[in-house]
PDB file of N, CA and C in Angstrom:
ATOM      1  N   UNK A   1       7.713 195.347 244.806  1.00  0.00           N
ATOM      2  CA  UNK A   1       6.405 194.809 244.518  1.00  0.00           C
ATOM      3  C   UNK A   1       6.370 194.256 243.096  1.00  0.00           C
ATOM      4  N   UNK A   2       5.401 193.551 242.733  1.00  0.00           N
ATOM      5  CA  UNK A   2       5.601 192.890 241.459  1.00  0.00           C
ATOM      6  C   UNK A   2       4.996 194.065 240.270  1.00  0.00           C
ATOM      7  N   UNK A   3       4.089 194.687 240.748  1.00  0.00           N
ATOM      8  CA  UNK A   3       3.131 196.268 239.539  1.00  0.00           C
ATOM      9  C   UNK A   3       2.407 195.264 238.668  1.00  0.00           C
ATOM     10  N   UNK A   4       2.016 194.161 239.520  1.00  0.00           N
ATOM     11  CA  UNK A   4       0.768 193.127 238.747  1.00  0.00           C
ATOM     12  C   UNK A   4      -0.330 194.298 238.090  1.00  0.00           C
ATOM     13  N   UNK A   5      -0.735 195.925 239.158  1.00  0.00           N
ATOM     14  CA  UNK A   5      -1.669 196.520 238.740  1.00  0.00           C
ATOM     15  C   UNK A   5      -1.492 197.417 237.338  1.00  0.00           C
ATOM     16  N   UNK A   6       0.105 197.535 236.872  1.00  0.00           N
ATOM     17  CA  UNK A   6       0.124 198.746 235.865  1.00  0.00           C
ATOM     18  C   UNK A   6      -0.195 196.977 235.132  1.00  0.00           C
ATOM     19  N   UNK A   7       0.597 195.965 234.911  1.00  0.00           N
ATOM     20  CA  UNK A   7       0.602 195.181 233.904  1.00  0.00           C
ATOM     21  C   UNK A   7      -1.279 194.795 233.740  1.00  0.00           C
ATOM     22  N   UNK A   8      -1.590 194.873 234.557  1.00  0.00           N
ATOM     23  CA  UNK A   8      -3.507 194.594 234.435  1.00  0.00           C
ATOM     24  C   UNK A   8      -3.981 195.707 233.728  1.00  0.00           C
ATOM     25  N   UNK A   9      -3.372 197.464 234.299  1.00  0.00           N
ATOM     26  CA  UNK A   9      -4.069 198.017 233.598  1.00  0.00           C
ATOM     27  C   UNK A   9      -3.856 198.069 231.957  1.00  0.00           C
ATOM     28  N   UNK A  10      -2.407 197.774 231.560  1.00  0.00           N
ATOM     29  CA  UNK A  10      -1.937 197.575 230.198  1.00  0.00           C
ATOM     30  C   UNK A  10      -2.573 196.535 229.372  1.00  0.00           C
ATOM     31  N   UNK A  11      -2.986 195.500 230.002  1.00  0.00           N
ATOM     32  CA  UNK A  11      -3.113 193.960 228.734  1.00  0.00           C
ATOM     33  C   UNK A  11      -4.712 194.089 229.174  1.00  0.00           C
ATOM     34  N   UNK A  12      -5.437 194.583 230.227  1.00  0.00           N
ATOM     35  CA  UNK A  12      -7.075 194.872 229.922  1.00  0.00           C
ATOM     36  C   UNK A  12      -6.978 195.953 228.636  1.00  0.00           C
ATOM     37  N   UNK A  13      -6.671 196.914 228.549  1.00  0.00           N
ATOM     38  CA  UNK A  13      -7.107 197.993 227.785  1.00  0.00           C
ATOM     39  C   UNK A  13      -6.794 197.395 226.665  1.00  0.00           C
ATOM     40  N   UNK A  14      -6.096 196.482 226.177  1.00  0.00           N
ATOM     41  CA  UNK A  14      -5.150 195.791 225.068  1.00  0.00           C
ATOM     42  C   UNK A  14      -6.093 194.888 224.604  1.00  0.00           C
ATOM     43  N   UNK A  15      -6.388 194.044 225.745  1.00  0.00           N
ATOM     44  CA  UNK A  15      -7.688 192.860 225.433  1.00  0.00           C
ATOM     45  C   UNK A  15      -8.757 193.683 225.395  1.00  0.00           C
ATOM     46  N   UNK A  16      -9.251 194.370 225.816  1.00  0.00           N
ATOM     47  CA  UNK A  16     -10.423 195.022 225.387  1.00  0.00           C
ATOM     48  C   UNK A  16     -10.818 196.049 224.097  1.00  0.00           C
ATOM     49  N   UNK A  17      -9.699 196.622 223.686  1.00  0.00           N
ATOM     50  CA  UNK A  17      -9.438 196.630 222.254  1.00  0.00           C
ATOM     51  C   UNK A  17      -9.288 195.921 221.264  1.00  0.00           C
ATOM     52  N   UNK A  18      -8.790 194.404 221.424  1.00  0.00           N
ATOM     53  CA  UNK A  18      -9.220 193.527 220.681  1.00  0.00           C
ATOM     54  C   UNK A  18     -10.498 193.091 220.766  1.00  0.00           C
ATOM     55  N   UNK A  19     -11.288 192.616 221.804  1.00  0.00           N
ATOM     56  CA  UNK A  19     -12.267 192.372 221.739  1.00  0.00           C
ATOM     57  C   UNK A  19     -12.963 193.148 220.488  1.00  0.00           C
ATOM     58  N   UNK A  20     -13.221 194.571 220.932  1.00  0.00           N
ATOM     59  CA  UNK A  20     -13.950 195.685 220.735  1.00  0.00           C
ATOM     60  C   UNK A  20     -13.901 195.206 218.948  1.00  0.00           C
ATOM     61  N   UNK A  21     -12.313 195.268 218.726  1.00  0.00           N
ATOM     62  CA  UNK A  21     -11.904 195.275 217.176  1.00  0.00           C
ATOM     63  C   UNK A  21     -12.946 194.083 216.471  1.00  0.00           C
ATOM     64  N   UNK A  22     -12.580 192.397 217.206  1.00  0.00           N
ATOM     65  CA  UNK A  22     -13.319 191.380 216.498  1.00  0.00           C
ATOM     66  C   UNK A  22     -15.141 191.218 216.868  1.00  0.00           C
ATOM     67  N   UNK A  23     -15.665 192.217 217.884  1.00  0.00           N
ATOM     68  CA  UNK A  23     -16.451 192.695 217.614  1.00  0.00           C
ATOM     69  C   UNK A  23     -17.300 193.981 217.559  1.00  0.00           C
ATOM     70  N   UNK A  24     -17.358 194.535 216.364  1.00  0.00           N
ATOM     71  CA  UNK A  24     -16.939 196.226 216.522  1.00  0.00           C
ATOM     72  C   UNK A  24     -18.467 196.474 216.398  1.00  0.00           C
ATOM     73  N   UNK A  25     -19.672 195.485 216.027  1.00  0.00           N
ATOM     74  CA  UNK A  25     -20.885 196.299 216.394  1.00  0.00           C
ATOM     75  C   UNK A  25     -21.500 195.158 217.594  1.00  0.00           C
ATOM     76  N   UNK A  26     -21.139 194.608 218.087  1.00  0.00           N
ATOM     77  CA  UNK A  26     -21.720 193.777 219.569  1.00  0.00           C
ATOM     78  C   UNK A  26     -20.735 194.111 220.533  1.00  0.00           C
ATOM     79  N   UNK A  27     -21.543 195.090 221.353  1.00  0.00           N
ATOM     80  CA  UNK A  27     -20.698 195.595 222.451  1.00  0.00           C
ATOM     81  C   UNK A  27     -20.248 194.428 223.692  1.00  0.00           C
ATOM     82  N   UNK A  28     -21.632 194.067 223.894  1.00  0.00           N
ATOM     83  CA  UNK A  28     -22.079 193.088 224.681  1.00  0.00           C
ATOM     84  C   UNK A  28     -21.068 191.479 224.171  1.00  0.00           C
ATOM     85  N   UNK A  29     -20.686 190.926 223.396  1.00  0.00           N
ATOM     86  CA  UNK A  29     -19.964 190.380 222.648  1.00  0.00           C
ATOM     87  C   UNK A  29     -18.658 190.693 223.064  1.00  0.00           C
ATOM     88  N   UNK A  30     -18.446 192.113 222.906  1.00  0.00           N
ATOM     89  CA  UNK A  30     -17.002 192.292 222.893  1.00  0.00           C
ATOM     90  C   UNK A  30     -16.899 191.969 224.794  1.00  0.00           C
ATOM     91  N   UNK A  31     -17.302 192.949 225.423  1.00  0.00           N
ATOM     92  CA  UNK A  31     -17.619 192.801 227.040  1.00  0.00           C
ATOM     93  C   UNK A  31     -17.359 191.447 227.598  1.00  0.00           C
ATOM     94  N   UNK A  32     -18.294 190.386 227.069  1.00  0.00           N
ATOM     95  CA  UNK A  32     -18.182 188.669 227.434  1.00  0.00           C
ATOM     96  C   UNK A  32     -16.894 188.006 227.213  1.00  0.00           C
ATOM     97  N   UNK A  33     -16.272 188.700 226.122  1.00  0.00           N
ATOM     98  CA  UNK A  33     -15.186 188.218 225.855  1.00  0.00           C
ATOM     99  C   UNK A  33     -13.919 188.054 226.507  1.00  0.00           C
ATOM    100  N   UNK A  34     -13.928 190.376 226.849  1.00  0.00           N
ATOM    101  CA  UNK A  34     -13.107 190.594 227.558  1.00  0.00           C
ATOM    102  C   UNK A  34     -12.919 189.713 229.179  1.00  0.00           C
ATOM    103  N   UNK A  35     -14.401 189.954 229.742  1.00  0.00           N
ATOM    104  CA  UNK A  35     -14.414 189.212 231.251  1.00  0.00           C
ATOM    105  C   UNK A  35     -13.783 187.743 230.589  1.00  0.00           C
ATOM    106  N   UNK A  36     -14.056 186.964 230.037  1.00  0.00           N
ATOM    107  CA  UNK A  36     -13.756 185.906 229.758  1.00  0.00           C
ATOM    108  C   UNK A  36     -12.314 185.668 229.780  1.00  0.00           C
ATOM    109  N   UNK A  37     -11.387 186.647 228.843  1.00  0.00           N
ATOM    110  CA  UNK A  37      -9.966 186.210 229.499  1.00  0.00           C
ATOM    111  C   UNK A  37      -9.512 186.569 230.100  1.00  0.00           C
ATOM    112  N   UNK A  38     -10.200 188.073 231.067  1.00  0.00           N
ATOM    113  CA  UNK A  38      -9.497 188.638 231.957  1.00  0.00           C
ATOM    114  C   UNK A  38      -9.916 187.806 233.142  1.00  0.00           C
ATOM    115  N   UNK A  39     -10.873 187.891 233.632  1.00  0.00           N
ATOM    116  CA  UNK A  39     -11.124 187.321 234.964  1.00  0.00           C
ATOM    117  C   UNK A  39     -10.200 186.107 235.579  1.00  0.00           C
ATOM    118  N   UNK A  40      -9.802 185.368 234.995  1.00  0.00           N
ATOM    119  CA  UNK A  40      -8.752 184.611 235.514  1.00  0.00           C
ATOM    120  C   UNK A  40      -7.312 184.894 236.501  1.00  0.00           C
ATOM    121  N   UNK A  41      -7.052 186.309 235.298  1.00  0.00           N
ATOM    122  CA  UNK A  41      -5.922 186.957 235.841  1.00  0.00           C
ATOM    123  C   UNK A  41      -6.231 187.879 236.816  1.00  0.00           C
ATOM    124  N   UNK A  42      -7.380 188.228 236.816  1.00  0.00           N
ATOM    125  CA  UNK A  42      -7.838 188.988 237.432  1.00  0.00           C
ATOM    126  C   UNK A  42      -8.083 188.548 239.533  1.00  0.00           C
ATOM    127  N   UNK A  43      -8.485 187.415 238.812  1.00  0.00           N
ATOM    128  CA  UNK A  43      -9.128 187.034 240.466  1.00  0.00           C
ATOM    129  C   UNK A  43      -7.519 186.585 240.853  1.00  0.00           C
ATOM    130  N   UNK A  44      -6.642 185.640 240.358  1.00  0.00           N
ATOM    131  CA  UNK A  44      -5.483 185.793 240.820  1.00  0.00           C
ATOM    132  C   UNK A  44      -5.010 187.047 241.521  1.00  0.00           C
ATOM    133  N   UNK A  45      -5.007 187.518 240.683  1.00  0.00           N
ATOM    134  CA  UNK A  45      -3.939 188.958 241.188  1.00  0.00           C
ATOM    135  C   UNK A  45      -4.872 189.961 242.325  1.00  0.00           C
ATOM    136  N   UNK A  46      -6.241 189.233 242.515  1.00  0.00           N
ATOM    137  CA  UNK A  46      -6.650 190.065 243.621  1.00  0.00           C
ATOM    138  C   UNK A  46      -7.022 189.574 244.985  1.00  0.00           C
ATOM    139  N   UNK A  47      -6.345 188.276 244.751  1.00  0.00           N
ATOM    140  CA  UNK A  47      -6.199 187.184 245.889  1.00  0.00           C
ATOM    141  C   UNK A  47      -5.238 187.882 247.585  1.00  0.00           C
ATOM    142  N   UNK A  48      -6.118 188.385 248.309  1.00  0.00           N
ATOM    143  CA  UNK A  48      -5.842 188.737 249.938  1.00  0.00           C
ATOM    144  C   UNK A  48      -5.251 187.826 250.585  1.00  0.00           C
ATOM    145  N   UNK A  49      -3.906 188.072 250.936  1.00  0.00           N
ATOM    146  CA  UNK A  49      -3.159 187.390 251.772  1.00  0.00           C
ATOM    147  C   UNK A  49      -4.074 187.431 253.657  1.00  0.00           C
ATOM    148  N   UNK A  50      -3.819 186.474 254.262  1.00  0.00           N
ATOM    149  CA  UNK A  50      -4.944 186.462 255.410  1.00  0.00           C
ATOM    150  C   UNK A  50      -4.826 187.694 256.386  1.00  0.00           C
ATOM    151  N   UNK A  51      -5.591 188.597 256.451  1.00  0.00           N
ATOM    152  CA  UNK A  51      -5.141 189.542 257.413  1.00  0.00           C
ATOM    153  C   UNK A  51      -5.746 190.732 257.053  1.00  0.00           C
ATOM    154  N   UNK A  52      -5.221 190.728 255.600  1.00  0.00           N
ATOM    155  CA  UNK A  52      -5.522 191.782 254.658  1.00  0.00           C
ATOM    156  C   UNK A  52      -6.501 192.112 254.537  1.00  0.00           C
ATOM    157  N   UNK A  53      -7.263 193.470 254.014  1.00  0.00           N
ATOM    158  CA  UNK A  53      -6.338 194.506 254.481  1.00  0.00           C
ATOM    159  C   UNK A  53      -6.416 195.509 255.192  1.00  0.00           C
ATOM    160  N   UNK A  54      -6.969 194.788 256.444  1.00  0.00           N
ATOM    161  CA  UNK A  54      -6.920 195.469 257.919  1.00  0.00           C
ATOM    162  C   UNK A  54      -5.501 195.577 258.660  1.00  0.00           C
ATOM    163  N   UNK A  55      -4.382 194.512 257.856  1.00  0.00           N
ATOM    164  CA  UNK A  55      -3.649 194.413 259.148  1.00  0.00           C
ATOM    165  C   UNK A  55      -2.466 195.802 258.555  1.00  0.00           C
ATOM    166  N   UNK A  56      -2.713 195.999 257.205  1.00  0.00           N
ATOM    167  CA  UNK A  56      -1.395 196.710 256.394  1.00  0.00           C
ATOM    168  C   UNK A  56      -1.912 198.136 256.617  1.00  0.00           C
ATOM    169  N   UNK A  57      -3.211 198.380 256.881  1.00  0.00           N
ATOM    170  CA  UNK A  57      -4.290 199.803 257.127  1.00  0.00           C
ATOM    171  C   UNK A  57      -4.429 199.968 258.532  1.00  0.00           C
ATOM    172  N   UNK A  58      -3.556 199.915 259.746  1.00  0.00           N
ATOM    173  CA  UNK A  58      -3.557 199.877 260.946  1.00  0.00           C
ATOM    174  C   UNK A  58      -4.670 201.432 261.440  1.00  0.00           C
ATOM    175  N   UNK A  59      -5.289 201.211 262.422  1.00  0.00           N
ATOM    176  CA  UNK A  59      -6.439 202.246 262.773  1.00  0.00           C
ATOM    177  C   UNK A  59      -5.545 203.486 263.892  1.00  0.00           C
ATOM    178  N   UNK A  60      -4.747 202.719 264.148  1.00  0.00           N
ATOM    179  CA  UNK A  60      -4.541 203.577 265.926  1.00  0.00           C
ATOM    180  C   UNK A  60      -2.894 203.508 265.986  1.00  0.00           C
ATOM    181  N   UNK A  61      -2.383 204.421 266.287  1.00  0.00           N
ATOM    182  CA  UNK A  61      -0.839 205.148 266.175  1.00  0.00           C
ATOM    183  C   UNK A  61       0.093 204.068 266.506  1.00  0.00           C
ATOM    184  N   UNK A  62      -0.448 203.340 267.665  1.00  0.00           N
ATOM    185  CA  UNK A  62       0.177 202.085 268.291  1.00  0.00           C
ATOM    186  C   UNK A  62       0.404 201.033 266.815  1.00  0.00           C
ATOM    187  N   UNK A  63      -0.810 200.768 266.269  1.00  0.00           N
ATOM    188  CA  UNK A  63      -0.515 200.158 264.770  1.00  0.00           C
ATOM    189  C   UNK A  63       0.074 200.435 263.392  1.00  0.00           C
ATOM    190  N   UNK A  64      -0.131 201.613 263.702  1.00  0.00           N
ATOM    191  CA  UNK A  64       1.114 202.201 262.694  1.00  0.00           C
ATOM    192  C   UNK A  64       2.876 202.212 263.257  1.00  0.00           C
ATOM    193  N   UNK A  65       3.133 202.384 264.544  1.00  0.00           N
ATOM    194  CA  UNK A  65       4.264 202.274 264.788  1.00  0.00           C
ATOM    195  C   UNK A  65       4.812 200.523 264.256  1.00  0.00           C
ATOM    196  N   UNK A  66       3.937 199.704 265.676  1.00  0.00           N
ATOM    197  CA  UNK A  66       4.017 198.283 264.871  1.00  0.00           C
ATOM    198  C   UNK A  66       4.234 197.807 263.401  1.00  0.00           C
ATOM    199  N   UNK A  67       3.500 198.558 262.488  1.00  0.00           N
ATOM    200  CA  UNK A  67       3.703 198.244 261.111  1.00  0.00           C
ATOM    201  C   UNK A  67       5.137 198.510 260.683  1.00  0.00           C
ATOM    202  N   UNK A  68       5.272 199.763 260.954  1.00  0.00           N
ATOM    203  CA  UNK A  68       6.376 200.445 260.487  1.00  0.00           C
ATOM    204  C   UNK A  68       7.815 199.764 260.957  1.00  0.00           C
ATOM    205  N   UNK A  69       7.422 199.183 262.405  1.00  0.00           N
ATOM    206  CA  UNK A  69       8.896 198.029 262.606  1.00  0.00           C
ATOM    207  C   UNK A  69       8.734 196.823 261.905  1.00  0.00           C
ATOM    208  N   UNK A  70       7.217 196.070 261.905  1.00  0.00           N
ATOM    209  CA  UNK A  70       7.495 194.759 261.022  1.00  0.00           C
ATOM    210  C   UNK A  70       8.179 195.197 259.555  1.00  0.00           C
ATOM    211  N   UNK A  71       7.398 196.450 258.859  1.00  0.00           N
ATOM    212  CA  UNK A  71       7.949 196.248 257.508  1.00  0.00           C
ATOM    213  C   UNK A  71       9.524 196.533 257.415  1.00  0.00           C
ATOM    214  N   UNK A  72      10.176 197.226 258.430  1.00  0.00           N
ATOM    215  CA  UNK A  72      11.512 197.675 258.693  1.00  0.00           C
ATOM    216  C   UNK A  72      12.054 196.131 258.815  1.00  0.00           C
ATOM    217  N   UNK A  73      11.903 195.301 259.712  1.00  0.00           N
ATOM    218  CA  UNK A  73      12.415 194.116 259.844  1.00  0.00           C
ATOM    219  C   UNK A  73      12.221 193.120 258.403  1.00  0.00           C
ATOM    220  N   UNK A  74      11.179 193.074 258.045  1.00  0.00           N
ATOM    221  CA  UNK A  74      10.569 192.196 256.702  1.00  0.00           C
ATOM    222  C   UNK A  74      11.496 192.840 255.809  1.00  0.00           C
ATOM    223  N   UNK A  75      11.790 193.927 255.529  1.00  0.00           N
ATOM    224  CA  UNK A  75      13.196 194.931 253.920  1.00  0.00           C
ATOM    225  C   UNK A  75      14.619 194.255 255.011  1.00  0.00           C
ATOM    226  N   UNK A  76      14.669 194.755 255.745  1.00  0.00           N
ATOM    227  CA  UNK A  76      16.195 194.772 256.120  1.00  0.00           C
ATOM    228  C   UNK A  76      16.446 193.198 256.008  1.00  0.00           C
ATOM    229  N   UNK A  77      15.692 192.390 256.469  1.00  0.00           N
ATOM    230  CA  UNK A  77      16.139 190.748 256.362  1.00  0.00           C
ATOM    231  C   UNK A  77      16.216 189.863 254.879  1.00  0.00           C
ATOM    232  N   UNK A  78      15.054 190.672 254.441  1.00  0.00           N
ATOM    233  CA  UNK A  78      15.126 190.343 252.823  1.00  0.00           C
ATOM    234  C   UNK A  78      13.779 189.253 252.889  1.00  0.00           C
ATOM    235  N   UNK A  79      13.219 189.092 253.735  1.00  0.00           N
ATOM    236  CA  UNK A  79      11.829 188.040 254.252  1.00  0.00           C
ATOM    237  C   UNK A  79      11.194 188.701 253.180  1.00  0.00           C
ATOM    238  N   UNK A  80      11.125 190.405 252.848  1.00  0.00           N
ATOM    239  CA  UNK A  80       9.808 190.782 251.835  1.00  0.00           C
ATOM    240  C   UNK A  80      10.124 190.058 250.676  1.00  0.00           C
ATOM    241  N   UNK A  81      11.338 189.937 249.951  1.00  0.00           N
ATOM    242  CA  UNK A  81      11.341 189.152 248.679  1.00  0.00           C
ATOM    243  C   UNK A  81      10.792 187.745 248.637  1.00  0.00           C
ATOM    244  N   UNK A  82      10.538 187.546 249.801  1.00  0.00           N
ATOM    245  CA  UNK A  82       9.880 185.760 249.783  1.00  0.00           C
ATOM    246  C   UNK A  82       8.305 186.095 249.885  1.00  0.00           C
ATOM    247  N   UNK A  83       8.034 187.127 250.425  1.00  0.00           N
ATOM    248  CA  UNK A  83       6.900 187.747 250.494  1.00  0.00           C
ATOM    249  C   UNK A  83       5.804 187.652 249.334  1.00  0.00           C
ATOM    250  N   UNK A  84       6.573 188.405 248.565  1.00  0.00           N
ATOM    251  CA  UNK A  84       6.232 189.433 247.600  1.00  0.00           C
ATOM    252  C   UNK A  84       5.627 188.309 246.426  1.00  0.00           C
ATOM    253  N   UNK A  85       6.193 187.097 246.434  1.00  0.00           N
ATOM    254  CA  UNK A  85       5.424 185.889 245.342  1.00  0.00           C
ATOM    255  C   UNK A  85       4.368 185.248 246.589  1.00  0.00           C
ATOM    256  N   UNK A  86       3.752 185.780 246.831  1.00  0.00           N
ATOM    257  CA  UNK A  86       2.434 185.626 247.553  1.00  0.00           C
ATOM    258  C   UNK A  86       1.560 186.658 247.413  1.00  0.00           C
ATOM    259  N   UNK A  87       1.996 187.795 246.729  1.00  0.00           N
ATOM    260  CA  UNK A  87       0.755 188.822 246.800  1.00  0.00           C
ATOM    261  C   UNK A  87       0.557 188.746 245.673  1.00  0.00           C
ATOM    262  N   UNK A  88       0.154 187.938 244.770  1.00  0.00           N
ATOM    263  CA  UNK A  88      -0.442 187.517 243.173  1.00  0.00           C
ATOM    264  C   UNK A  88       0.302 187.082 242.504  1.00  0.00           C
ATOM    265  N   UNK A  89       0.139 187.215 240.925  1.00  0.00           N
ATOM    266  CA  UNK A  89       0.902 186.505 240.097  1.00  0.00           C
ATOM    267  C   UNK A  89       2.095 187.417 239.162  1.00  0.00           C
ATOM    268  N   UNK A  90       3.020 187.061 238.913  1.00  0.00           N
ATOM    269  CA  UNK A  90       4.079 187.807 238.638  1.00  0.00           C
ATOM    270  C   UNK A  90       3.446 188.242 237.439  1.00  0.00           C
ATOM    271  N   UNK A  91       3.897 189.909 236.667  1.00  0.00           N
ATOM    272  CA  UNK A  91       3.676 190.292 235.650  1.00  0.00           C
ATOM    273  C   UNK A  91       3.664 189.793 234.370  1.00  0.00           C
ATOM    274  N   UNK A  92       4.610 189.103 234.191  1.00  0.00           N
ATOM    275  CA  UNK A  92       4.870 187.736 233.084  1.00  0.00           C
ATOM    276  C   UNK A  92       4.269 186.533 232.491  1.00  0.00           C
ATOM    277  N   UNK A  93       3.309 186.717 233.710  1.00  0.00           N
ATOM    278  CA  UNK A  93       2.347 185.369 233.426  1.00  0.00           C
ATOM    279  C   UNK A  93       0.576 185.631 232.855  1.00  0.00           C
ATOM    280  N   UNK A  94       0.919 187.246 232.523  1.00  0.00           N
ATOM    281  CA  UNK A  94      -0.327 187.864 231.329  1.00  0.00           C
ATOM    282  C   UNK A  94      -0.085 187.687 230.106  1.00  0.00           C
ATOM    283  N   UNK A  95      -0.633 186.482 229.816  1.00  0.00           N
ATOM    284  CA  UNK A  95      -0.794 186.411 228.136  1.00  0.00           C
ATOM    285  C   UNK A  95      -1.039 187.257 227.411  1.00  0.00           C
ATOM    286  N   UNK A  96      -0.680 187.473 226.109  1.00  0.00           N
ATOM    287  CA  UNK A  96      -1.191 188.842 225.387  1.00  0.00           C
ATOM    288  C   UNK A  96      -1.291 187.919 224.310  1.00  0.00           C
ATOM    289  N   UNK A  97      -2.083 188.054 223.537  1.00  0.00           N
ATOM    290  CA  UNK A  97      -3.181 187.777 222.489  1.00  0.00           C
ATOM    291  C   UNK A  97      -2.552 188.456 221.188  1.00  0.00           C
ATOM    292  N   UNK A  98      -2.262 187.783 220.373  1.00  0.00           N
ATOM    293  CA  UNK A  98      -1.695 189.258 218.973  1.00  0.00           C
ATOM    294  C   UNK A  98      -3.548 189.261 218.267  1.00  0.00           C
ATOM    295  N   UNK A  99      -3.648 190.638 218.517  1.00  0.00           N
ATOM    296  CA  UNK A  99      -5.244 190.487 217.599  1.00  0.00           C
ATOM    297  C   UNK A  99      -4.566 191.344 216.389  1.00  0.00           C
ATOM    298  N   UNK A 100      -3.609 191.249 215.828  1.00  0.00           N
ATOM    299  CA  UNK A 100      -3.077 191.653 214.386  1.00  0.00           C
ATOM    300  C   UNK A 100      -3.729 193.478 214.433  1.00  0.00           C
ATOM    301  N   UNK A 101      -3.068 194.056 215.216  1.00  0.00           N
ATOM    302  CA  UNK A 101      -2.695 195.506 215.240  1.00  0.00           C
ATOM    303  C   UNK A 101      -1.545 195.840 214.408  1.00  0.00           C
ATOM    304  N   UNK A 102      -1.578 197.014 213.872  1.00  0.00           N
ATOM    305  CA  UNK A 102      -0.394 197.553 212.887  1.00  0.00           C
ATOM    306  C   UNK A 102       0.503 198.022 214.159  1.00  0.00           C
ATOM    307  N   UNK A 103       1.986 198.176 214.447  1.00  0.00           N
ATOM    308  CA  UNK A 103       2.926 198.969 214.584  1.00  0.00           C
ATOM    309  C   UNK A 103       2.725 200.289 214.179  1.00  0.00           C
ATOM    310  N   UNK A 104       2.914 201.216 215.125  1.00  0.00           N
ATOM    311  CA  UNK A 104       2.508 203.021 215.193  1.00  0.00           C
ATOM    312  C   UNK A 104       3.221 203.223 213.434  1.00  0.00           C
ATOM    313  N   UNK A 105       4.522 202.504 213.228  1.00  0.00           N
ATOM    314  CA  UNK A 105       5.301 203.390 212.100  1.00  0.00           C
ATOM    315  C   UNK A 105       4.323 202.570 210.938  1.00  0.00           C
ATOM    316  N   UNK A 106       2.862 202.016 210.763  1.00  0.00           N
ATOM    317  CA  UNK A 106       2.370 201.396 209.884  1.00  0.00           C
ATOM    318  C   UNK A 106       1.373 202.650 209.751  1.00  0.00           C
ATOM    319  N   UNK A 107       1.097 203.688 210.760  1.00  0.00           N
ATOM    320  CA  UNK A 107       0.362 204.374 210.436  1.00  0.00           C
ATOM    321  C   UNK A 107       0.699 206.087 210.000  1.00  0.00           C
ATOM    322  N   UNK A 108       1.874 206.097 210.165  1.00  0.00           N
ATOM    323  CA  UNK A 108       2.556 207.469 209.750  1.00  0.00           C
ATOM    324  C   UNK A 108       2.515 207.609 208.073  1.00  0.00           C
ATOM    325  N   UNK A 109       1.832 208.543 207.814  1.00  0.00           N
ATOM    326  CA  UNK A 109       2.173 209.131 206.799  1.00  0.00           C
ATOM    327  C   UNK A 109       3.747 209.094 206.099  1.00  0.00           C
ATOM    328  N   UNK A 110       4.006 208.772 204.785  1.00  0.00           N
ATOM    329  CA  UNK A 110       5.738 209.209 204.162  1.00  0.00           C
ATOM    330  C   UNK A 110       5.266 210.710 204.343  1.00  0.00           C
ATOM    331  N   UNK A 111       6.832 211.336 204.685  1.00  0.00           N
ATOM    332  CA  UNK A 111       6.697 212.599 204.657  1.00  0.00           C
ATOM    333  C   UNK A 111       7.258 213.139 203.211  1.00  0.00           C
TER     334      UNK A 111
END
C-alpha cells in the first residue's frame, strides 16, 4: 500500500504547527490556513475507487470467500502493484513547508 494515511497524519500535524506558530493568537487564522493547504491533499488521497467500500467490506461469507480469491489472484499476478497507484497519491507528493523550526539538538541544553 502506499501509507498515504501515516504520511497525512505526519505533514497535517507539521502544517498545523506551523500554522498555529505564524499564527499563535488567531486560532481561527491558523485553522483556515491549515484546511487551505491540506485539503487538496486531502481530497486526493480520499478519492474511492468505484465500488468502494462496499465491495472490499463484503457482508455474507460467500463475499468474503470471493474477496479472499480476488485479492489472492490480484498479489500472486502482481495486478495489485498496478493497483495500488489508483488508491491516491503517492507519499512523496506532500509538500512540506520549512516554517523555520529548530532541529531537536538546537534545543538541548550543553551538558
Amino acid at each position: 500500500m502506499s501509507g498515504m494515511g501515516t504520511t497525512l497524519a505526519l505533514s497535517g500535524a507539521y502544517t498545523l504547527a506551523g500554522a498555529l506558530t505564524r499564527h499563535p493568537n488567531d486560532f481561527t487564522a491558523a485553522f483556515a490556513e491549515y484546511e487551505t493547504k491540506m485539503r487538496p491533499v486531502i481530497n486526493r488521497a480520499q478519492k474511492l475507487a468505484p465500488g468502494m467500500p462496499r465491495m472490499i467490506n463484503p457482508e455474507t461469507a460467500w463475499g468474503v470467500w470471493m474477496l479472499n480469491r480476488i485479492m489472492f489472484i490480484l498479489s500472486w499476478s502482481g495486478i495489485i502493484n498496478l493497483l495500488v497507484g489508483f488508491m491516491g497519491p503517492p507519499a512523496n507528493t506532500v509538500a512540506v513547508e520549512d516554517y523555520g523550526f529548530r532541529e531537536i539538538a538546537n534545543y538541548m541544553e550543553p551538558a
